[in-house]
C-alpha atoms as a PDB file:
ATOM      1  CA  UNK A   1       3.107 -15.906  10.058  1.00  0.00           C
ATOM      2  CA  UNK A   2       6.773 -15.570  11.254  1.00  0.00           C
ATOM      3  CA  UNK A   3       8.235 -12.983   8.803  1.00  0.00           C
ATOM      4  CA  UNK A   4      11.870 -14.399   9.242  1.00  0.00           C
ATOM      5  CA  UNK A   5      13.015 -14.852   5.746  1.00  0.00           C
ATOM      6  CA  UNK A   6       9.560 -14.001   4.266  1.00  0.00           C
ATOM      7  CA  UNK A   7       9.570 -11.801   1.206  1.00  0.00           C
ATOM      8  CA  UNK A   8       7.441  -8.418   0.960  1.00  0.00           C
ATOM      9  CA  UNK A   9       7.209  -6.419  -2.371  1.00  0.00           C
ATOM     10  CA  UNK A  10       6.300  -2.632  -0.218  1.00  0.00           C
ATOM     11  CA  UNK A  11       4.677  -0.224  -3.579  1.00  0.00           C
ATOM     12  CA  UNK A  12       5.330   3.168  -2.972  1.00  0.00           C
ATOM     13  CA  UNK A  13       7.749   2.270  -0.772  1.00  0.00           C
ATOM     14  CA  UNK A  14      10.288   5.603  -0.864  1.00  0.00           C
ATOM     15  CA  UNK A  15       9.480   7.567   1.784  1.00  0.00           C
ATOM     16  CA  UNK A  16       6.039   7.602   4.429  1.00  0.00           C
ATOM     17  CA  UNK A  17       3.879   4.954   5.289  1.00  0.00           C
ATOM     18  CA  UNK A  18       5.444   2.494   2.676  1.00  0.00           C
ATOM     19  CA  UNK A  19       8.816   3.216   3.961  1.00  0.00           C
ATOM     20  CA  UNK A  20       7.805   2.711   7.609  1.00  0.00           C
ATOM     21  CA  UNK A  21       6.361  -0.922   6.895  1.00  0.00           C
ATOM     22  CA  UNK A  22       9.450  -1.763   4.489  1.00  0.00           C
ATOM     23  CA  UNK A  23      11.555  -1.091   7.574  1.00  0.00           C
ATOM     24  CA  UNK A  24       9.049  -2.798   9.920  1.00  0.00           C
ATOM     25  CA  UNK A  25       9.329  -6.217   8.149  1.00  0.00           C
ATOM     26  CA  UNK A  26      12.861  -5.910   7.481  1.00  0.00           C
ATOM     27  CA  UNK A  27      13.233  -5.409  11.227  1.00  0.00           C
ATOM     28  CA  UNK A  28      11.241  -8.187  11.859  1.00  0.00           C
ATOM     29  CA  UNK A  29      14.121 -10.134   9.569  1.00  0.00           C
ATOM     30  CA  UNK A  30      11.604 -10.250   6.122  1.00  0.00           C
ATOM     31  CA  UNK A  31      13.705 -10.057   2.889  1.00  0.00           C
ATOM     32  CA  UNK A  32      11.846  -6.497   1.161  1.00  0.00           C
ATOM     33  CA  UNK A  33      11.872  -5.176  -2.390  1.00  0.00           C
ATOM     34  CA  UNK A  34      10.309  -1.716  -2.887  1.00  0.00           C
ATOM     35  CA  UNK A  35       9.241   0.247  -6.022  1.00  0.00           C
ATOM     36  CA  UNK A  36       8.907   3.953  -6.101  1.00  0.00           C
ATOM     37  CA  UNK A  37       8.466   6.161  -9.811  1.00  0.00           C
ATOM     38  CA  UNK A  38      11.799   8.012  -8.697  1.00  0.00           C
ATOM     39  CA  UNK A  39      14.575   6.197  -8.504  1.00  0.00           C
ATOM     40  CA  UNK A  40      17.356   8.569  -7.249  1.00  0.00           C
ATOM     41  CA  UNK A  41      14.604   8.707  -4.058  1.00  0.00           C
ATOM     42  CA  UNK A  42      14.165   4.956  -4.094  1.00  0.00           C
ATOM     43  CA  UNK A  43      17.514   4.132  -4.487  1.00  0.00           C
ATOM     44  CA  UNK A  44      18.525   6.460  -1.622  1.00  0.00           C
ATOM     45  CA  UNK A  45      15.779   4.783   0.819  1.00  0.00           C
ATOM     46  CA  UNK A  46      16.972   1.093  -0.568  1.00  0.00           C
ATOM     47  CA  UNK A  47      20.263   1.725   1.054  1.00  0.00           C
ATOM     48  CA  UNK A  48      19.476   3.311   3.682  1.00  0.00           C
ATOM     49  CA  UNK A  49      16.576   0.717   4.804  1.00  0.00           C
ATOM     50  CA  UNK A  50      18.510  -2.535   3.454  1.00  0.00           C
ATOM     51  CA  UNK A  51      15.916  -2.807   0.739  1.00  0.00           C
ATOM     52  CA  UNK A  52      15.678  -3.857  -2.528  1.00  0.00           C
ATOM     53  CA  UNK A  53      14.607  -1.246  -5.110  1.00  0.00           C
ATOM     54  CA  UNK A  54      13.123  -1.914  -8.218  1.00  0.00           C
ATOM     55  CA  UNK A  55      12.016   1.474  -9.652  1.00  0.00           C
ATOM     56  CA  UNK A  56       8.635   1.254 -11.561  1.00  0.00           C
ATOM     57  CA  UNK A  57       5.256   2.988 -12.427  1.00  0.00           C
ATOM     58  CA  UNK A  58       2.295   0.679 -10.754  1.00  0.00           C
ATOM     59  CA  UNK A  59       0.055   2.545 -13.187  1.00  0.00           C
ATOM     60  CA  UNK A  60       1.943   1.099 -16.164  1.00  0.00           C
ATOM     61  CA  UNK A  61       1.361  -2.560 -16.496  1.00  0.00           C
ATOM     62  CA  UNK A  62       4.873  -3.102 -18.542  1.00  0.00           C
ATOM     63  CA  UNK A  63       6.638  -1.651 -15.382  1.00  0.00           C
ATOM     64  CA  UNK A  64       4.227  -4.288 -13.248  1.00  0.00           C
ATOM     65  CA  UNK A  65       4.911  -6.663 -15.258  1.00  0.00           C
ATOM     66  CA  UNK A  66       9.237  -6.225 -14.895  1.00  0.00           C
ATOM     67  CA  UNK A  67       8.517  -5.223 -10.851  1.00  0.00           C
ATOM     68  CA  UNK A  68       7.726  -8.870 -10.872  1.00  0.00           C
ATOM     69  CA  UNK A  69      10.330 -10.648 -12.802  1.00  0.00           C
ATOM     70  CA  UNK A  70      12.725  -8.193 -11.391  1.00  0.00           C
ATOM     71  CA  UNK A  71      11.930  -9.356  -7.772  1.00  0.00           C
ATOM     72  CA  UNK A  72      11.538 -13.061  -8.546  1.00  0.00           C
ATOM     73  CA  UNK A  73      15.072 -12.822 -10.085  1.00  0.00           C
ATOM     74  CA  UNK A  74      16.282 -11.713  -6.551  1.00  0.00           C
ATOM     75  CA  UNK A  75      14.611 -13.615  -4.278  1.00  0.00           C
ATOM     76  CA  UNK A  76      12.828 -16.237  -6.364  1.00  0.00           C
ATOM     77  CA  UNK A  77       9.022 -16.065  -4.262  1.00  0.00           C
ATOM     78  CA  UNK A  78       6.894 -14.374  -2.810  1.00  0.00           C
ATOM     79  CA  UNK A  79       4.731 -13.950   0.402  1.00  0.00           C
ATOM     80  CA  UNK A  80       2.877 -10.987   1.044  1.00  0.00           C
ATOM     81  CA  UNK A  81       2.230  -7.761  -1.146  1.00  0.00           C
ATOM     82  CA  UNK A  82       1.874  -4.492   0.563  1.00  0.00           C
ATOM     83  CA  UNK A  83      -0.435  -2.129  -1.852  1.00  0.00           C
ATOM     84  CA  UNK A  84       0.737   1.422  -0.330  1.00  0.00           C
ATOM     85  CA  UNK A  85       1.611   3.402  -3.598  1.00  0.00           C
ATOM     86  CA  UNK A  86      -1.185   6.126  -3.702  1.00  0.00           C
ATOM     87  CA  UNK A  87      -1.748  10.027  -4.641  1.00  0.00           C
ATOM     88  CA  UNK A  88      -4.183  12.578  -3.994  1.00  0.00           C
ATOM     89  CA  UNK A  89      -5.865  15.496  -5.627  1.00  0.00           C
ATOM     90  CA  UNK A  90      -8.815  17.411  -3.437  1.00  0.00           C
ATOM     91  CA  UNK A  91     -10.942  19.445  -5.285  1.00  0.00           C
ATOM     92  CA  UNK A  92     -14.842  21.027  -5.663  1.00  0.00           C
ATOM     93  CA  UNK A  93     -16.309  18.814  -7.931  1.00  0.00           C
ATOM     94  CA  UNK A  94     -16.778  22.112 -10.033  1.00  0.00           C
ATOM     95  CA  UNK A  95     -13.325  22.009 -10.434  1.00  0.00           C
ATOM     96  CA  UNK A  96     -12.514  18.863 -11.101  1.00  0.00           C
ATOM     97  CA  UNK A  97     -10.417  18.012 -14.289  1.00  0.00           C
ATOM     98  CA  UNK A  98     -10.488  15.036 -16.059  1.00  0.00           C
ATOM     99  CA  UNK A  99      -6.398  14.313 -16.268  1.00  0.00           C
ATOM    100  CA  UNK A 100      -6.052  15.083 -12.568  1.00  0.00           C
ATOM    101  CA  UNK A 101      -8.987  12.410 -11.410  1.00  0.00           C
ATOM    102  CA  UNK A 102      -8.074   9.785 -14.006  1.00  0.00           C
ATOM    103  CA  UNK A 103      -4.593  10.118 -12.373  1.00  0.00           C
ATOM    104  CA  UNK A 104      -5.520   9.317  -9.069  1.00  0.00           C
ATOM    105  CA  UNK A 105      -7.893   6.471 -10.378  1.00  0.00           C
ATOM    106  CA  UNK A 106      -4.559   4.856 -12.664  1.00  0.00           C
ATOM    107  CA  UNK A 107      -2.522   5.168  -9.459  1.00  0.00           C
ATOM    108  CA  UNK A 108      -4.669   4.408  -6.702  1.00  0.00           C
ATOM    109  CA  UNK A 109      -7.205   1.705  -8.267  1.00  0.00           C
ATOM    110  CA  UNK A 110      -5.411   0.705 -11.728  1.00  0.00           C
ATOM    111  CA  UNK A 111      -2.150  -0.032 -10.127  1.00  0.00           C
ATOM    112  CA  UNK A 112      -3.564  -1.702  -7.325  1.00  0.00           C
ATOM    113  CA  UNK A 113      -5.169  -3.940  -9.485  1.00  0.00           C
ATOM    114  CA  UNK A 114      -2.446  -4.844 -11.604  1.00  0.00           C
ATOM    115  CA  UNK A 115       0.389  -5.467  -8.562  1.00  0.00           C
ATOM    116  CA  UNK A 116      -2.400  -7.348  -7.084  1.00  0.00           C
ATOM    117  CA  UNK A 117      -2.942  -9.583 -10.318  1.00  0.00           C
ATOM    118  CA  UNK A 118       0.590 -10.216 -11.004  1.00  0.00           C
ATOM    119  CA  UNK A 119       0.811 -10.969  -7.001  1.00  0.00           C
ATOM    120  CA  UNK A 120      -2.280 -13.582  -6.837  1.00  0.00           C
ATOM    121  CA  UNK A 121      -0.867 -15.538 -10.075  1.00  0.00           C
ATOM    122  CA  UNK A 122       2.012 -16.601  -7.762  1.00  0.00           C
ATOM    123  CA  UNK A 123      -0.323 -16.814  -4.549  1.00  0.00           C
ATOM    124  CA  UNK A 124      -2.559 -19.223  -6.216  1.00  0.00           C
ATOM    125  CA  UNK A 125      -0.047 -21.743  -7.942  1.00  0.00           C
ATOM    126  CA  UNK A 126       1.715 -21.714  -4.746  1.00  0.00           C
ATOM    127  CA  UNK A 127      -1.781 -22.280  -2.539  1.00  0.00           C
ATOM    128  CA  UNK A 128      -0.702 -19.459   0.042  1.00  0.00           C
ATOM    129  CA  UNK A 129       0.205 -15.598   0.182  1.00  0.00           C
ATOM    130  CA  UNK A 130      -0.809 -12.469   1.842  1.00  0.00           C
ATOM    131  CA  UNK A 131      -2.209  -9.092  -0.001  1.00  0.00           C
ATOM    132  CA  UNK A 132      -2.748  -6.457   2.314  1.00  0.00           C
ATOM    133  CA  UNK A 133      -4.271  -3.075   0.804  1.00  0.00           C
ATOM    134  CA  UNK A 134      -3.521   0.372   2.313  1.00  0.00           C
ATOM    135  CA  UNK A 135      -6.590   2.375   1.930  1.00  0.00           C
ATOM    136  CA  UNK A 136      -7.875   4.959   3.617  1.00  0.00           C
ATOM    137  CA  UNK A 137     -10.871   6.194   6.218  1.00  0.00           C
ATOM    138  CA  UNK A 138     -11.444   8.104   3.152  1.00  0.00           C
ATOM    139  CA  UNK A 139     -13.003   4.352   2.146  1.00  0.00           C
ATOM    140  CA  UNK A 140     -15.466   5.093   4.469  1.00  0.00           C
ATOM    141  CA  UNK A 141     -16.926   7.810   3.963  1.00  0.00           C
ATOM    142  CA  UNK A 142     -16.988  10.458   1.731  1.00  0.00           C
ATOM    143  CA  UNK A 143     -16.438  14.590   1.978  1.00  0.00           C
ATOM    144  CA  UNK A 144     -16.353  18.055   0.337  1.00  0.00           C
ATOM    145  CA  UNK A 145     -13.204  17.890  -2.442  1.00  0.00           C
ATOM    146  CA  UNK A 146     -12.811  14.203  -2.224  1.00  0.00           C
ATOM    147  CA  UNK A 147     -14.435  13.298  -5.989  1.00  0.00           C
ATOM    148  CA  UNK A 148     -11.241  11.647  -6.928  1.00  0.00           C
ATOM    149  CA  UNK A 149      -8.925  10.676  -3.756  1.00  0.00           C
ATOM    150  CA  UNK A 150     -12.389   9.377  -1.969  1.00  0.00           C
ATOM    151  CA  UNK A 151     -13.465   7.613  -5.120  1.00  0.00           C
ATOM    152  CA  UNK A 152     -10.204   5.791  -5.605  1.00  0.00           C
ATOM    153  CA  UNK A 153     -10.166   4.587  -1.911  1.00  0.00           C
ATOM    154  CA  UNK A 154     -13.790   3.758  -2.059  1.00  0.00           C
ATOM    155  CA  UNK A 155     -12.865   1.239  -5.161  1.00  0.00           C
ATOM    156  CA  UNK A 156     -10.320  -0.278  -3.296  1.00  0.00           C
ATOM    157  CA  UNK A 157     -11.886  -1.454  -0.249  1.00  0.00           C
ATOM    158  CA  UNK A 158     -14.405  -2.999  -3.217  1.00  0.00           C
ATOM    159  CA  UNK A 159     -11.676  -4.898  -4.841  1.00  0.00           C
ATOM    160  CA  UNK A 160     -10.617  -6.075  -1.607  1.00  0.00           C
ATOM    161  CA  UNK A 161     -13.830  -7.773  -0.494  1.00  0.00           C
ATOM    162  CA  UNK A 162     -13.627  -9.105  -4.493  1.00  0.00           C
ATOM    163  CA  UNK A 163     -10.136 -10.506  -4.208  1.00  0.00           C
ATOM    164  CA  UNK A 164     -10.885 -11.849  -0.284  1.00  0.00           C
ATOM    165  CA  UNK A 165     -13.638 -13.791  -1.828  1.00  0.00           C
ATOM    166  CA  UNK A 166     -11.831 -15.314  -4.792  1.00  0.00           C
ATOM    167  CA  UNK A 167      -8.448 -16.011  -2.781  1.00  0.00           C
ATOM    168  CA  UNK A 168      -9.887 -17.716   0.489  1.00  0.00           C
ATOM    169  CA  UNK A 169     -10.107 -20.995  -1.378  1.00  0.00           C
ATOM    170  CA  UNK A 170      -6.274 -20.585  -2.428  1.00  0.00           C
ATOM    171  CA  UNK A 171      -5.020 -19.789   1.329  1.00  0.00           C
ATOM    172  CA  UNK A 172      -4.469 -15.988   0.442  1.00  0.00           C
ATOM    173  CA  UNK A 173      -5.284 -13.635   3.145  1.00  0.00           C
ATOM    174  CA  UNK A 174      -6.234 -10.320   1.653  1.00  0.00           C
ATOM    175  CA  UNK A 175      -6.381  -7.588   4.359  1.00  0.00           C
ATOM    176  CA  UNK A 176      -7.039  -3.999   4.136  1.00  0.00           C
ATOM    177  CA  UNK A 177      -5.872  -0.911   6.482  1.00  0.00           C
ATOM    178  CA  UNK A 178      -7.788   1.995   6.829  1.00  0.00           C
ATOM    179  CA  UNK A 179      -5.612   4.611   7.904  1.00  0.00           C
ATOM    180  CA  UNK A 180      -6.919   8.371   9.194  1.00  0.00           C
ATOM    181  CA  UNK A 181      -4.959  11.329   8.807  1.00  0.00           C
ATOM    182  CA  UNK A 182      -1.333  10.521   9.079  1.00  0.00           C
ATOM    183  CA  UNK A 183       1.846  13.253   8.780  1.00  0.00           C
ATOM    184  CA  UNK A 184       3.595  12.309   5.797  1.00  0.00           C
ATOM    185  CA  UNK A 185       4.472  14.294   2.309  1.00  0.00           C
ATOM    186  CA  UNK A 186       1.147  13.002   0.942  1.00  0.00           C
ATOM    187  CA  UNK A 187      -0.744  16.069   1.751  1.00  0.00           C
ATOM    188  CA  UNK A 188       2.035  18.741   0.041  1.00  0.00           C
ATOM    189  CA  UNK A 189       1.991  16.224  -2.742  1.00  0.00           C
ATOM    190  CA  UNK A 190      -1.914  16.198  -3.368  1.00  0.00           C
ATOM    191  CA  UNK A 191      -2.086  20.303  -2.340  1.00  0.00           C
ATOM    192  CA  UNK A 192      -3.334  20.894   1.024  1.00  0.00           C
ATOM    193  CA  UNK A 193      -1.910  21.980   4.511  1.00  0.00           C
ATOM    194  CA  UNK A 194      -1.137  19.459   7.044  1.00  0.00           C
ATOM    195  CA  UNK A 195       0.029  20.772  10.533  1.00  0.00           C
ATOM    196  CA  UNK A 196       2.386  18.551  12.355  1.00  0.00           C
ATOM    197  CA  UNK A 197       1.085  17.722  15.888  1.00  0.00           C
ATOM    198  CA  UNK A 198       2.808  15.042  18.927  1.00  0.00           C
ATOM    199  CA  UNK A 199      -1.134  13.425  19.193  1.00  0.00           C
ATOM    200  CA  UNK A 200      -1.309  12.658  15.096  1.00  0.00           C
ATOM    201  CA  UNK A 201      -0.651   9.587  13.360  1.00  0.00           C
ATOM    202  CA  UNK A 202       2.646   8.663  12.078  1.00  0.00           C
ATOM    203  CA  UNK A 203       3.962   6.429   9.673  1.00  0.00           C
ATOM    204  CA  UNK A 204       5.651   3.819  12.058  1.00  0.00           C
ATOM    205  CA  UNK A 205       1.944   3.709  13.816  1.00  0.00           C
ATOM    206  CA  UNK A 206      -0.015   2.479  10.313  1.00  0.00           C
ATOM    207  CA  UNK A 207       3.288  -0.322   9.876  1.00  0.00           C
ATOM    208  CA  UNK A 208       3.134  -1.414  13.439  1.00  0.00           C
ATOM    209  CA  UNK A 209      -0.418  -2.400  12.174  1.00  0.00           C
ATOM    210  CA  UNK A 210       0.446  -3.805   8.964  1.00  0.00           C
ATOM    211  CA  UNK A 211       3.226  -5.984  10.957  1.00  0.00           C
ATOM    212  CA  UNK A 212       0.729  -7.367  13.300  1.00  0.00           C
ATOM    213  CA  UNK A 213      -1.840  -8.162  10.849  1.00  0.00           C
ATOM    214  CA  UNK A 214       0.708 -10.084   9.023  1.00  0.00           C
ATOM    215  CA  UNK A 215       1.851 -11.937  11.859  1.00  0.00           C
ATOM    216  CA  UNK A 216      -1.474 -13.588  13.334  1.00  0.00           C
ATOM    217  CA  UNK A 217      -1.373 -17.269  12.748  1.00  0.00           C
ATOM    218  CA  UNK A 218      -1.905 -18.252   9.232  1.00  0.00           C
ATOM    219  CA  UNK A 219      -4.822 -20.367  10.301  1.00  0.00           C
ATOM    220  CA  UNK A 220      -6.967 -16.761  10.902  1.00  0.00           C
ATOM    221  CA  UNK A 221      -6.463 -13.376   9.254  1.00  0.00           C
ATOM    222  CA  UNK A 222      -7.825  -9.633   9.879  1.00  0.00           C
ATOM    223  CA  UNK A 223     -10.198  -8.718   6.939  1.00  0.00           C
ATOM    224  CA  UNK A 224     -10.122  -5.074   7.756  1.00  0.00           C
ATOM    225  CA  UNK A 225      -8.839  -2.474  10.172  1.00  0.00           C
ATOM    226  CA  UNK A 226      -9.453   1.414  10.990  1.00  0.00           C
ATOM    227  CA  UNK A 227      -7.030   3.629  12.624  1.00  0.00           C
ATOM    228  CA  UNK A 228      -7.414   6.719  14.165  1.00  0.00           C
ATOM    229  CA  UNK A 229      -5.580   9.067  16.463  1.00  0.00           C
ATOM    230  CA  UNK A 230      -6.909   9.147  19.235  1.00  0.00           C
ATOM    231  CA  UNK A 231      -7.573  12.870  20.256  1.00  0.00           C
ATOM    232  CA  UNK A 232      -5.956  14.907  17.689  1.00  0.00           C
ATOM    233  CA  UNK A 233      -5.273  18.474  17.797  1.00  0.00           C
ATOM    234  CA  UNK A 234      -6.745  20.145  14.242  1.00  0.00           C
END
């Protein structure tokens, strides 16, 4: 797909990965709207970027529901949705509350369900669209402290093969990105230490991905893909 003129709708796209692929599309000349729950943040990144902010909640469906009329309003369609917004809590199952994992689950699994309902109305009347999910290696696999965050990724690389298999017919290309650990402000936000190293991930790395996924012919599409760093200090 040539993203010239395209239009994107980047969730959780204030600051990290979401940011880095707002600015990757709009680079590659795409027309970008991002949402973000704070909107002095989102607002600041808008201008900044040359995005469009529409400040919302994914994990309310009223604020879904006015992403989407806000965004048609502006730039009347639609191409591709970018599922990024996400948050994290890590801890022993033994410790595990119920507000902090049904938080990650609204977020993470709820919201992506909604933005991606709203999304594959438009996709299917129109016979075309893209939906590509940002998940996680934590999709994968699963590990000590990861009852929620783990959970919530393993749920949506399961709506993802659902949605692939109901869109195909309609010419939607769902596509999911699983990336490792990448240096953002997710990790201070969901409580653990992250140390900063030249051989991890960053966020331009996962958008350079998301970019080229979008931009293979139309006739073909990537289903799923895992990135790692590729020796990483600890």
């Amino acid at each position: 797909m040539n993203l010239t003129d395209k239009i994107a709708l980047v969730t959780g796209g204030s600051a990290g990965i979401g940011r880095a692929i707002a600015e990757s599309l709009i680079g590659a000349g795409a027309k970008v709207a991002i949402t973000g729950r704070d909107r002095a943040k989102l607002e600041r990144t808008a201008e900044a970027i040359g995005a469009h902010a529409i400040q919302a909640d994914v994990a309310q469906e009223a604020d879904v529901e006015r992403t989407y009329q806000e965004l048609l309003a502006a730039f009347g369609d639609l191409d591709m949705l970018i599922n990024n917004a996400g948050v994290g809590v890590f801890k022993p199952l033994v410790e595990m509350d119920q507000a902090s994992f049904e938080r990650v689950i609204a977020t993470n699994v709820t919201g992506a369900m909604l933005m991606g309902r709203e999304a594959a109305k438009l996709f299917v009347a129109r016979n075309r669209g893209n939906i590509v999910n940002i998940a996680s290696t934590a999709s994968l696999r699963g590990a000590a402290g990861g009852t929620a965050y783990m959970t919530s990724k393993f749920a949506l690389r399961g709506m993802t093969e659902c949605w692939r298999a109901e869109l195909r017919k309609h010419n939607v290309r769902v596509m999911q990105i699983n990336p490792s650990e990448v240096i953002t402000d997710f990790a201070s936000a969901a409580g653990f230490e992250q140390a900063d190293h030249p051989s991890k991930l960053q966020s331009q790395d996962i958008a350079h991905m998301v970019k080229a996924v979008l931009e293979m012919d139309d006739r073909g599409f990537t289903t799923e893909l895992t990135v790692f760093a590729t020796n990483p200090a600890s």
